[in-house]
PDB file of N, CA and C in Angstrom:
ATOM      1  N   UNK A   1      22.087  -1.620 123.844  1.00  0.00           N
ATOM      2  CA  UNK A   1      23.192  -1.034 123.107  1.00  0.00           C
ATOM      3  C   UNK A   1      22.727  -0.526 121.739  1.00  0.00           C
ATOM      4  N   UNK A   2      21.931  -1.058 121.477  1.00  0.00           N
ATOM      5  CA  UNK A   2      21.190  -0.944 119.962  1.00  0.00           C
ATOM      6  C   UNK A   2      20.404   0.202 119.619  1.00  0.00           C
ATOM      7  N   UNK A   3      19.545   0.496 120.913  1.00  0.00           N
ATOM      8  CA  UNK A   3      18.687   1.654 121.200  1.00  0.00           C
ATOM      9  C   UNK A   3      19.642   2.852 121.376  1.00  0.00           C
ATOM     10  N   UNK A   4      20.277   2.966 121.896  1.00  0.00           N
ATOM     11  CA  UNK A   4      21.724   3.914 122.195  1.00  0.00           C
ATOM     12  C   UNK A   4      21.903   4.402 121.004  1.00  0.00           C
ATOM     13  N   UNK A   5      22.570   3.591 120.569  1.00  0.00           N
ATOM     14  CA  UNK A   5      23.076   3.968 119.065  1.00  0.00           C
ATOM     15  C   UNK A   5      22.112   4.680 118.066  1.00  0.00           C
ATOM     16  N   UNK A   6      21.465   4.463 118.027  1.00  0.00           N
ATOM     17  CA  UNK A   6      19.959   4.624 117.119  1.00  0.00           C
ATOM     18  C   UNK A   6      19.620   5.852 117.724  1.00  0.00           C
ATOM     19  N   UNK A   7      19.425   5.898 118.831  1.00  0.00           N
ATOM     20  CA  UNK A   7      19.260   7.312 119.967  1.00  0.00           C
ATOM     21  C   UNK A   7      20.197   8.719 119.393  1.00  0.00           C
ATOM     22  N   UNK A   8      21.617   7.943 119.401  1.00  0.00           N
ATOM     23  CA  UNK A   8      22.472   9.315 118.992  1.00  0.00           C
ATOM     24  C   UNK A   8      22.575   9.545 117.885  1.00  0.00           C
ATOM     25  N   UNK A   9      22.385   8.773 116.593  1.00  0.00           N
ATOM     26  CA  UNK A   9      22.215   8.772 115.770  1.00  0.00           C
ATOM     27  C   UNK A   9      21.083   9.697 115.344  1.00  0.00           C
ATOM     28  N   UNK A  10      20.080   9.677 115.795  1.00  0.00           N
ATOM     29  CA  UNK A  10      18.747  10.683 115.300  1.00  0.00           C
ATOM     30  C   UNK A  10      19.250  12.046 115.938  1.00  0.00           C
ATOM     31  N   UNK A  11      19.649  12.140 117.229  1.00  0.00           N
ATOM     32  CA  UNK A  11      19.771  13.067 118.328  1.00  0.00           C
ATOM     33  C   UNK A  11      20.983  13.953 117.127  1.00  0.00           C
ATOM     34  N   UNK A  12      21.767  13.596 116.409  1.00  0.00           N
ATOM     35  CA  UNK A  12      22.558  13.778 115.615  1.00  0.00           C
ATOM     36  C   UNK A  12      21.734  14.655 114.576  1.00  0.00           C
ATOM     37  N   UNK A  13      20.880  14.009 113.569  1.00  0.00           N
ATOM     38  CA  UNK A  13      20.127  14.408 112.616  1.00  0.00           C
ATOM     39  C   UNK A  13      19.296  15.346 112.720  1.00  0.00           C
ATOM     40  N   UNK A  14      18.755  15.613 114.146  1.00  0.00           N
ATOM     41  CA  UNK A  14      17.963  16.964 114.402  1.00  0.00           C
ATOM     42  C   UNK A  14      18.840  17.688 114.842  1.00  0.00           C
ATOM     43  N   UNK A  15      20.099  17.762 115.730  1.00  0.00           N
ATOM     44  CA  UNK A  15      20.931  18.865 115.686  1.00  0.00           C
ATOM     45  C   UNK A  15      21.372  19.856 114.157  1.00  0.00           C
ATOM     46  N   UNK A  16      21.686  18.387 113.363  1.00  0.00           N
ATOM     47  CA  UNK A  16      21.863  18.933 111.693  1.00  0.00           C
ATOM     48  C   UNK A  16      20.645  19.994 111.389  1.00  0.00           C
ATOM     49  N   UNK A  17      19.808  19.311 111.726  1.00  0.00           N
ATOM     50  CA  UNK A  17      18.177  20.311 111.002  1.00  0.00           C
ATOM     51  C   UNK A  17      17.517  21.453 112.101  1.00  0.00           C
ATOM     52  N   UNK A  18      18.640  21.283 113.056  1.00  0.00           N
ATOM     53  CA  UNK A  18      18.356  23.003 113.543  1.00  0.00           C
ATOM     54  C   UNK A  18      19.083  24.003 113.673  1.00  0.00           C
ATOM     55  N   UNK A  19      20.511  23.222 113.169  1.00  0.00           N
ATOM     56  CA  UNK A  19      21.310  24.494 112.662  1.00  0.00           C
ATOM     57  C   UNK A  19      20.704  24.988 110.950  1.00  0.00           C
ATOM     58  N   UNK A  20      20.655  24.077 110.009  1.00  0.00           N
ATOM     59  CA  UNK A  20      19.310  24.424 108.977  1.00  0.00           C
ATOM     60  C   UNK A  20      18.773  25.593 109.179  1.00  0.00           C
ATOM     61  N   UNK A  21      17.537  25.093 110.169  1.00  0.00           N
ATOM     62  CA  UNK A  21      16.066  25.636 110.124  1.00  0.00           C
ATOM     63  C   UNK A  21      16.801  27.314 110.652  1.00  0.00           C
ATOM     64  N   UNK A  22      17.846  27.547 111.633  1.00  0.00           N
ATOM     65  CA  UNK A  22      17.804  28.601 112.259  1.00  0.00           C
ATOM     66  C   UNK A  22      18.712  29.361 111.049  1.00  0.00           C
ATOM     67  N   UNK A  23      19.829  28.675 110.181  1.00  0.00           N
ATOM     68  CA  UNK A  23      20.090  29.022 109.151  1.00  0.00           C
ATOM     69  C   UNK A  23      18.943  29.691 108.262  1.00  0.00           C
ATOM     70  N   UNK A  24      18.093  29.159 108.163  1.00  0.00           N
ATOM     71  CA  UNK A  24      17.111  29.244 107.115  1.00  0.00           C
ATOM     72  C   UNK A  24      16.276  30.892 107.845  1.00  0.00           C
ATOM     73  N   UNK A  25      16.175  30.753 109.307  1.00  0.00           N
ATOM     74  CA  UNK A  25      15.568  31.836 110.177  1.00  0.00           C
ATOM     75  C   UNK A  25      16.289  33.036 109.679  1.00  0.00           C
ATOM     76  N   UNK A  26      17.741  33.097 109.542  1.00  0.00           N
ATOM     77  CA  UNK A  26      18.380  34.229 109.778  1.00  0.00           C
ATOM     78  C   UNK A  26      18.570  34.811 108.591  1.00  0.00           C
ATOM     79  N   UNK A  27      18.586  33.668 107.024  1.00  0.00           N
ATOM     80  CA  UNK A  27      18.433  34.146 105.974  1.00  0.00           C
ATOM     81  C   UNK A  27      17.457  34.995 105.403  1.00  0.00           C
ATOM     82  N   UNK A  28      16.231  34.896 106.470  1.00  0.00           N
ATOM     83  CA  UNK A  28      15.387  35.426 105.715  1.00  0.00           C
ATOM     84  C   UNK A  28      15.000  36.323 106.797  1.00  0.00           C
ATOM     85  N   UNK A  29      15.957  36.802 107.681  1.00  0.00           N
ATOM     86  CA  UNK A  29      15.821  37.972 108.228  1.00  0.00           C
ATOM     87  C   UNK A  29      14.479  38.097 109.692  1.00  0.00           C
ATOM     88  N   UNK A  30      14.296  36.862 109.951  1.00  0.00           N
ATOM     89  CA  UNK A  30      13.667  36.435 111.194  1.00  0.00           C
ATOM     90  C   UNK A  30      11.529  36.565 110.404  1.00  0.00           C
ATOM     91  N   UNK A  31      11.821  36.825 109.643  1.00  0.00           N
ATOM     92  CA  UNK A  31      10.903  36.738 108.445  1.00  0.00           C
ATOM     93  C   UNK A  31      10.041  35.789 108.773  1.00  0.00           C
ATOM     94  N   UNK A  32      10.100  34.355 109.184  1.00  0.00           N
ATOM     95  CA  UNK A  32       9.610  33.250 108.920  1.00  0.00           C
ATOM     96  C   UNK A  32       9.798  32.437 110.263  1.00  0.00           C
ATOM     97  N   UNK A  33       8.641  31.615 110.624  1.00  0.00           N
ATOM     98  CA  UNK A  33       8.357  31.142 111.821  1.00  0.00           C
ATOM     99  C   UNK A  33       9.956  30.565 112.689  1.00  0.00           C
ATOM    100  N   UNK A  34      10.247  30.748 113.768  1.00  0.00           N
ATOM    101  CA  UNK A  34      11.574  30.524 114.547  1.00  0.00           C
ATOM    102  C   UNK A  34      11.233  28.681 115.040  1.00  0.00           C
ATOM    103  N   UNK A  35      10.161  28.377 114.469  1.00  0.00           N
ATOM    104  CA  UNK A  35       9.931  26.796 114.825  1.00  0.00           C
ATOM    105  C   UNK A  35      10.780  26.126 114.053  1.00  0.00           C
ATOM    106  N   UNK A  36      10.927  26.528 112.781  1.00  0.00           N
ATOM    107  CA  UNK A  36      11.912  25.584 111.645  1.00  0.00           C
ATOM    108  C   UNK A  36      13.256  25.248 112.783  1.00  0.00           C
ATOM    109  N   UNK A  37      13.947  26.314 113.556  1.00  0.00           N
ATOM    110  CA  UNK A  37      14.820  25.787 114.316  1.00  0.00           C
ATOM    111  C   UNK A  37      14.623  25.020 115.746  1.00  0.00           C
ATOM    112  N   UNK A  38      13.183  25.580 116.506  1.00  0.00           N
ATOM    113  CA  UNK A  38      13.486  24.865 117.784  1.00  0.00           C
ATOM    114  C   UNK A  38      12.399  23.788 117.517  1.00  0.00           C
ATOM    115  N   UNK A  39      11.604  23.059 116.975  1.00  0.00           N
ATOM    116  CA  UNK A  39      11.334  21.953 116.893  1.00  0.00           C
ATOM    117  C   UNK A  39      12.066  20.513 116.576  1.00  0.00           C
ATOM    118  N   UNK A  40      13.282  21.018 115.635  1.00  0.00           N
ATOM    119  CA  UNK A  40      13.804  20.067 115.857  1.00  0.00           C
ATOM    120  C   UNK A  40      15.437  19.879 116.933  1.00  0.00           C
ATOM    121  N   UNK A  41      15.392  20.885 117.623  1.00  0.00           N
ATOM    122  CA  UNK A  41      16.409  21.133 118.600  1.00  0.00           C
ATOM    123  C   UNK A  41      15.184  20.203 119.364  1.00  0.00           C
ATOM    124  N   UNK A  42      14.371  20.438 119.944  1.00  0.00           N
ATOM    125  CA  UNK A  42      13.296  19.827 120.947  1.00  0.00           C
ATOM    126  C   UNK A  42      13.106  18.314 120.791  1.00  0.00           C
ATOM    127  N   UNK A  43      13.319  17.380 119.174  1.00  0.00           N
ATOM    128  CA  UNK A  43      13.580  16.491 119.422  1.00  0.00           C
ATOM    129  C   UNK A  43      15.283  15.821 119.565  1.00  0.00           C
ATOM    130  N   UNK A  44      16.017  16.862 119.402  1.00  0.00           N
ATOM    131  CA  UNK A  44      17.556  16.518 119.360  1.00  0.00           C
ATOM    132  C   UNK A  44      17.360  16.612 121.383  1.00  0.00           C
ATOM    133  N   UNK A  45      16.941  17.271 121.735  1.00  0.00           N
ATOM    134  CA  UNK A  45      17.014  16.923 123.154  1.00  0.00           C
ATOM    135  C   UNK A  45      16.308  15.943 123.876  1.00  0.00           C
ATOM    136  N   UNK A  46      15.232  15.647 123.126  1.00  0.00           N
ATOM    137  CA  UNK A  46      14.558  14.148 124.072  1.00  0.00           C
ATOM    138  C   UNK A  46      15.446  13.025 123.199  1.00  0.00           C
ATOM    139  N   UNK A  47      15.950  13.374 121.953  1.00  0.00           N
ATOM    140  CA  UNK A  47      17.250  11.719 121.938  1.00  0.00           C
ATOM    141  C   UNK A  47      17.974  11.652 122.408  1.00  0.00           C
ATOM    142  N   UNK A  48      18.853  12.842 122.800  1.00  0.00           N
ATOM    143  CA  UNK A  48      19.913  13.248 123.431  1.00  0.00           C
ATOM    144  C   UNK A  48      19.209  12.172 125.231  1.00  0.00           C
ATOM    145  N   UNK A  49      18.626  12.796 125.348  1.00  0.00           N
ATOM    146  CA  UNK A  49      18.217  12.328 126.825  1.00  0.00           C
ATOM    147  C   UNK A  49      18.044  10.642 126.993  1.00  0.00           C
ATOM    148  N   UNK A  50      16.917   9.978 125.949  1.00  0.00           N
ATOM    149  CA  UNK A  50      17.124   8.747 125.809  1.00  0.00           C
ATOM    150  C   UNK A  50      18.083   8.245 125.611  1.00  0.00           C
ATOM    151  N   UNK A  51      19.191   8.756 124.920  1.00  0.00           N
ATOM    152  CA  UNK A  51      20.486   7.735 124.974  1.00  0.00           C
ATOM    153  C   UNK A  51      21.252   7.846 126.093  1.00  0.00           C
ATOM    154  N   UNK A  52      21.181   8.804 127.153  1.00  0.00           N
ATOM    155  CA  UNK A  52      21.417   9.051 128.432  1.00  0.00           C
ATOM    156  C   UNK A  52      20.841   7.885 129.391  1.00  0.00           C
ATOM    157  N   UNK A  53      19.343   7.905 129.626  1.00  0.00           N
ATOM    158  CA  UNK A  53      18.758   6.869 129.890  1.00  0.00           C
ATOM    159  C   UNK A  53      19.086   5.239 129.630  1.00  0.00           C
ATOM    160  N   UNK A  54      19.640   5.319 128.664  1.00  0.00           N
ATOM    161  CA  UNK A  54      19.835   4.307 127.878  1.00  0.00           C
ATOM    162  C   UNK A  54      20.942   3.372 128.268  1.00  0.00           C
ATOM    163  N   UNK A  55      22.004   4.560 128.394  1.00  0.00           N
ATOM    164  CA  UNK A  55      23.380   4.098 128.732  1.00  0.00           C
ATOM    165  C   UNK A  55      23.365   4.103 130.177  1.00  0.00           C
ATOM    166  N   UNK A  56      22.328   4.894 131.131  1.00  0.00           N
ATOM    167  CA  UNK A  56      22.238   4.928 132.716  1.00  0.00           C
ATOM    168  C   UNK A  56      21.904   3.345 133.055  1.00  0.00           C
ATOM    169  N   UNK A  57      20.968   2.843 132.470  1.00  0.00           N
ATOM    170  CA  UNK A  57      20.132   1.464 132.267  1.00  0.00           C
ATOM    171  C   UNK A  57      21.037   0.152 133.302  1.00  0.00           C
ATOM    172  N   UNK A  58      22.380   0.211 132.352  1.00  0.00           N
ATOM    173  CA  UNK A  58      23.290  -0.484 132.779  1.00  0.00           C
ATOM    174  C   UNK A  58      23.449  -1.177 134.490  1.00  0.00           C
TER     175      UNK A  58
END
């Protein structure tokens, strides 16, 4: 239950930092590497998935 939580919790914090990073993409007019947004979408989806796992466990 602990891991779960902690899971969506981060899975949370990289969604925040890739609306950011792609924010940050579009401000500057695609200017600047498109990783600032999907690296951390890429870990918002393997937490996303572990807390899936997590809660499947049961």
């Amino acid at each position: 239950m602990q891991k779960k939580k902690i899971f969506k919790i981060l899975s949370f914090i990289f969604c925040i930092l890739t609306f950011i990073g792609a924010g940050y993409v579009l401000i500057n007019k695609g200017e600047v590497n498109a990783g600032y947004a999907v690296i951390p979408s890429l870990f918002s989806v393997i937490f996303s998935q572990l807390s899936i796992t997590e809660k499947n466990k049961k």
